[in-house]
N, C-alpha and C. Protein backbone atom coordinates (compact mmCIF):
# COMPACT_ATOMS: atom_id res chain seq x y z
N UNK A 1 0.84 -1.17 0.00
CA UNK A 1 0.00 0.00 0.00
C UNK A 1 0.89 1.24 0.00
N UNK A 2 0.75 1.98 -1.01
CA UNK A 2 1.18 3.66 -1.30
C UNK A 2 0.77 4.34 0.51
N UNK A 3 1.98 4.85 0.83
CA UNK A 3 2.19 5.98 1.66
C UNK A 3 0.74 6.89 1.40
N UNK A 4 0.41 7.58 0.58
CA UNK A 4 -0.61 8.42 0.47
C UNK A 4 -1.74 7.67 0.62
N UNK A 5 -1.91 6.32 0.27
CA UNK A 5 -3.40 5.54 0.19
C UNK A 5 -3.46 5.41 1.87
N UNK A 6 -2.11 4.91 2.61
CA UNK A 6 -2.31 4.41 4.01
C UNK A 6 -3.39 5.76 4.76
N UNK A 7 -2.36 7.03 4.71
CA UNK A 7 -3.06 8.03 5.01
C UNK A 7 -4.21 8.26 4.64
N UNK A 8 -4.56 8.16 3.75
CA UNK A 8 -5.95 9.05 3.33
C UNK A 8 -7.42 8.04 4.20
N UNK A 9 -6.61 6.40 4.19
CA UNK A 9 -7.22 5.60 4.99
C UNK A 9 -7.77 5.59 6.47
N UNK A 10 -6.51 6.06 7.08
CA UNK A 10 -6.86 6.63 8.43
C UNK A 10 -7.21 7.62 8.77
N UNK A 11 -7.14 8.82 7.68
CA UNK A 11 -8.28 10.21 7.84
C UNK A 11 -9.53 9.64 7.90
N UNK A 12 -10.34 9.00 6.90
CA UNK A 12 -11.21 8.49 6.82
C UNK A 12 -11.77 7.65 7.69
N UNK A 13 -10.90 7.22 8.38
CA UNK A 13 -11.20 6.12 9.28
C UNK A 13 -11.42 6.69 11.21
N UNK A 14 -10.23 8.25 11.19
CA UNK A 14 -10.44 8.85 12.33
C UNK A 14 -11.25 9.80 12.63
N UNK A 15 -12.06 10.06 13.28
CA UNK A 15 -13.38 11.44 12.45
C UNK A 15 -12.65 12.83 13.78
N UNK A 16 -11.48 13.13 13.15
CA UNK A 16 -11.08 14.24 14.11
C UNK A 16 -10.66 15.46 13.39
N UNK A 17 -11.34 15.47 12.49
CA UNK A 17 -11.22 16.83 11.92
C UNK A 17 -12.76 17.59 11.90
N UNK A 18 -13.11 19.03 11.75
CA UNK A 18 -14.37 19.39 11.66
C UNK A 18 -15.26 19.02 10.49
N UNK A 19 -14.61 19.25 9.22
CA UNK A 19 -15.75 18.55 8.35
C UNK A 19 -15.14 17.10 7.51
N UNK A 20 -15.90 16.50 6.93
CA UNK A 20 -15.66 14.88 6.95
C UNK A 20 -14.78 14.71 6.25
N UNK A 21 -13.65 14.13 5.90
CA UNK A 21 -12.52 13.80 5.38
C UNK A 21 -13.13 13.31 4.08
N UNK A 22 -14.62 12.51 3.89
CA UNK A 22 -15.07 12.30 2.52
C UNK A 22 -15.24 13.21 1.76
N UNK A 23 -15.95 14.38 2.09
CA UNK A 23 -16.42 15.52 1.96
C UNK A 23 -15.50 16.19 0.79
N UNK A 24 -14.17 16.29 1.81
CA UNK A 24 -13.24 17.02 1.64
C UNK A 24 -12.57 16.85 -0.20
N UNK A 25 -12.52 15.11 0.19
CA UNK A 25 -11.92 14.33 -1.06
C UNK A 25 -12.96 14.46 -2.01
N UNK A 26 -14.05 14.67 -1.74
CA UNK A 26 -15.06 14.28 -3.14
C UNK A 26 -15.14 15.78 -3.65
N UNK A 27 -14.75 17.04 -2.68
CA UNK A 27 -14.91 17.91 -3.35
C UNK A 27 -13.90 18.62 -4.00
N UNK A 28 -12.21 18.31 -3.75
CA UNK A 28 -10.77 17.99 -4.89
C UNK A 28 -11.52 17.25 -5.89
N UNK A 29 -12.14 15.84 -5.21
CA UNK A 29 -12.49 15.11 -6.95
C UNK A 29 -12.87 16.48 -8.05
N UNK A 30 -14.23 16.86 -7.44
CA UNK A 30 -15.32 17.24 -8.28
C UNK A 30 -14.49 18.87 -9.04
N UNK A 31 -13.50 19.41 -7.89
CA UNK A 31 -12.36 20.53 -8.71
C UNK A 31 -11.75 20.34 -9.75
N UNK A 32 -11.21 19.37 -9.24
CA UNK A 32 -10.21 18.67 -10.45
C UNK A 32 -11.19 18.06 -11.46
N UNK A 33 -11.82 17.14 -11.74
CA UNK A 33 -12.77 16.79 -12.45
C UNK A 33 -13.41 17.67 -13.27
N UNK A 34 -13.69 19.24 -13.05
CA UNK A 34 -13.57 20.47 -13.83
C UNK A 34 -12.99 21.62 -14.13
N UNK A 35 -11.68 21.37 -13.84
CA UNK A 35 -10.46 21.75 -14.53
C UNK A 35 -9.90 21.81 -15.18
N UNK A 36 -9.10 22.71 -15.97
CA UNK A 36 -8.30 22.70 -17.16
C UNK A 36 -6.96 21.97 -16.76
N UNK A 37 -6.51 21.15 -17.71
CA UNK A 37 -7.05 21.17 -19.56
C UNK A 37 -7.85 20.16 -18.93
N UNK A 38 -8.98 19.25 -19.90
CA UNK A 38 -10.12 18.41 -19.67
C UNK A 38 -9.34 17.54 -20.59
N UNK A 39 -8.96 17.48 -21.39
CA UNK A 39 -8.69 15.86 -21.71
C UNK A 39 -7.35 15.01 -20.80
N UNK A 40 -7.24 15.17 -19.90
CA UNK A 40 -5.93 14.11 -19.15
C UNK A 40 -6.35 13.51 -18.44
N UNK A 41 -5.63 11.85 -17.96
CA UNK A 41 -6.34 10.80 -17.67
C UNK A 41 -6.30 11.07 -16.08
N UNK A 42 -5.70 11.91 -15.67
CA UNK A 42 -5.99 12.12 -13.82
C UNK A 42 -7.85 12.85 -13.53
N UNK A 43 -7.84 14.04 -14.71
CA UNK A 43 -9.39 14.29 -14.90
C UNK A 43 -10.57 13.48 -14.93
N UNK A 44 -10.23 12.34 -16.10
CA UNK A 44 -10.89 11.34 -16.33
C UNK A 44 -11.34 10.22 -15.18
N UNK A 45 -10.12 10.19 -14.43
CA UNK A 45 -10.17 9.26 -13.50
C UNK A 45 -11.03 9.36 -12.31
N UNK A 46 -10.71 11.64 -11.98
CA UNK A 46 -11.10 12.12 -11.38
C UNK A 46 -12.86 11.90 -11.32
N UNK A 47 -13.49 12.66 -12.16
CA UNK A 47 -14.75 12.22 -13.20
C UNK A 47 -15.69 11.13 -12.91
N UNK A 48 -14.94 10.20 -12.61
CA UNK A 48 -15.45 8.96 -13.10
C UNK A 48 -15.45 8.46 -11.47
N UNK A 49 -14.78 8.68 -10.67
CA UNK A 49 -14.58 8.62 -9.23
C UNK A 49 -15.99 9.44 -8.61
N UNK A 50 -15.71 10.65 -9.25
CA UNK A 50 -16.86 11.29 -8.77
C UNK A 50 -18.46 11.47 -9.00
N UNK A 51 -18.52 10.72 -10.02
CA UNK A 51 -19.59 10.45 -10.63
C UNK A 51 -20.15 8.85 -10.61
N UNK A 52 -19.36 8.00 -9.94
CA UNK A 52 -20.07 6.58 -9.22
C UNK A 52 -20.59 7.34 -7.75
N UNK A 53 -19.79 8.24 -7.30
CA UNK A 53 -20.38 8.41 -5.90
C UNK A 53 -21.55 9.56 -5.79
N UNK A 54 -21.95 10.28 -6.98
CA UNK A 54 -23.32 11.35 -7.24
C UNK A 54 -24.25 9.59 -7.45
N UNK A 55 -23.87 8.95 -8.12
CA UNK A 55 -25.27 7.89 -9.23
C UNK A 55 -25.33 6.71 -7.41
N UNK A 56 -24.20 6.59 -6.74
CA UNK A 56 -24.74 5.67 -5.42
C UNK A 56 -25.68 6.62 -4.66
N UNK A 57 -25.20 7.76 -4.56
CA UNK A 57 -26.06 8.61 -3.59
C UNK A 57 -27.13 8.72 -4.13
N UNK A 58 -27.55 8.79 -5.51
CA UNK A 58 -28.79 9.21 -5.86
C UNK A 58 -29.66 7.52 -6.00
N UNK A 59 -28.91 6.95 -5.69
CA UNK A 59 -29.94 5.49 -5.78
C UNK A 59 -29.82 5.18 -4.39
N UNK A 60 -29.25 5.24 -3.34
CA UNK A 60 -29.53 5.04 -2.15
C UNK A 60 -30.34 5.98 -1.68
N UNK A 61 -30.71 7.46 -2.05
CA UNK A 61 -31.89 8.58 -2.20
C UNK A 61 -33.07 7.97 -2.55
N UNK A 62 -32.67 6.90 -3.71
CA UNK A 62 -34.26 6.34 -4.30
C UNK A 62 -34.98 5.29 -3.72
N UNK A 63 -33.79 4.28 -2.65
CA UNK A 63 -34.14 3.05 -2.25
C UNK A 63 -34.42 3.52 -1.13
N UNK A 64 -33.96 4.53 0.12
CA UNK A 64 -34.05 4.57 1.30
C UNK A 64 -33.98 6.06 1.25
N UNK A 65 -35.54 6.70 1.08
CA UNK A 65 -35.78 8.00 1.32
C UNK A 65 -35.45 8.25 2.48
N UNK A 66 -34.74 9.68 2.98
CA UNK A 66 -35.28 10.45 4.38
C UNK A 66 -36.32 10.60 4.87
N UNK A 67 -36.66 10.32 5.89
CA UNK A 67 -38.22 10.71 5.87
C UNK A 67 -38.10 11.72 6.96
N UNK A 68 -39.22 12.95 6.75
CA UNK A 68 -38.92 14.35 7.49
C UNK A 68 -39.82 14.40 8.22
């Protein structure tokens, strides 16, 4: 395991920061993901990372509403 993967593991895993360490990462994804230049494969990767986790959220939205 990559030095950076260990870490990013145990952010995720320790909840001692103020806002959520997922949060944080999905919203670099979603920067980078619309950033210049748009054709390079870190974008792509970016993209595509961030856009399985909009289509889970929006089907776990559909299977298990909030209820208010």
């Amino acid at each position: 395991m990559t030095t950076a993967k260990q870490i990013l593991l145990e952010e995720l895993n320790e909840p001692v920061h103020i806002e959520p360490v997922e949060n944080v990462i999905f919203w670099a994804l979603e920067h980078y993901a619309n950033s210049e230049p748009t054709n390079t494969i870190g974008r792509h990767i970016a993209y595509a990372i961030m856009q399985r986790i909009k289509d889970a959220e929006a089907k776990e939205e559909t299977t298990n509403p909030t209820k208010e």
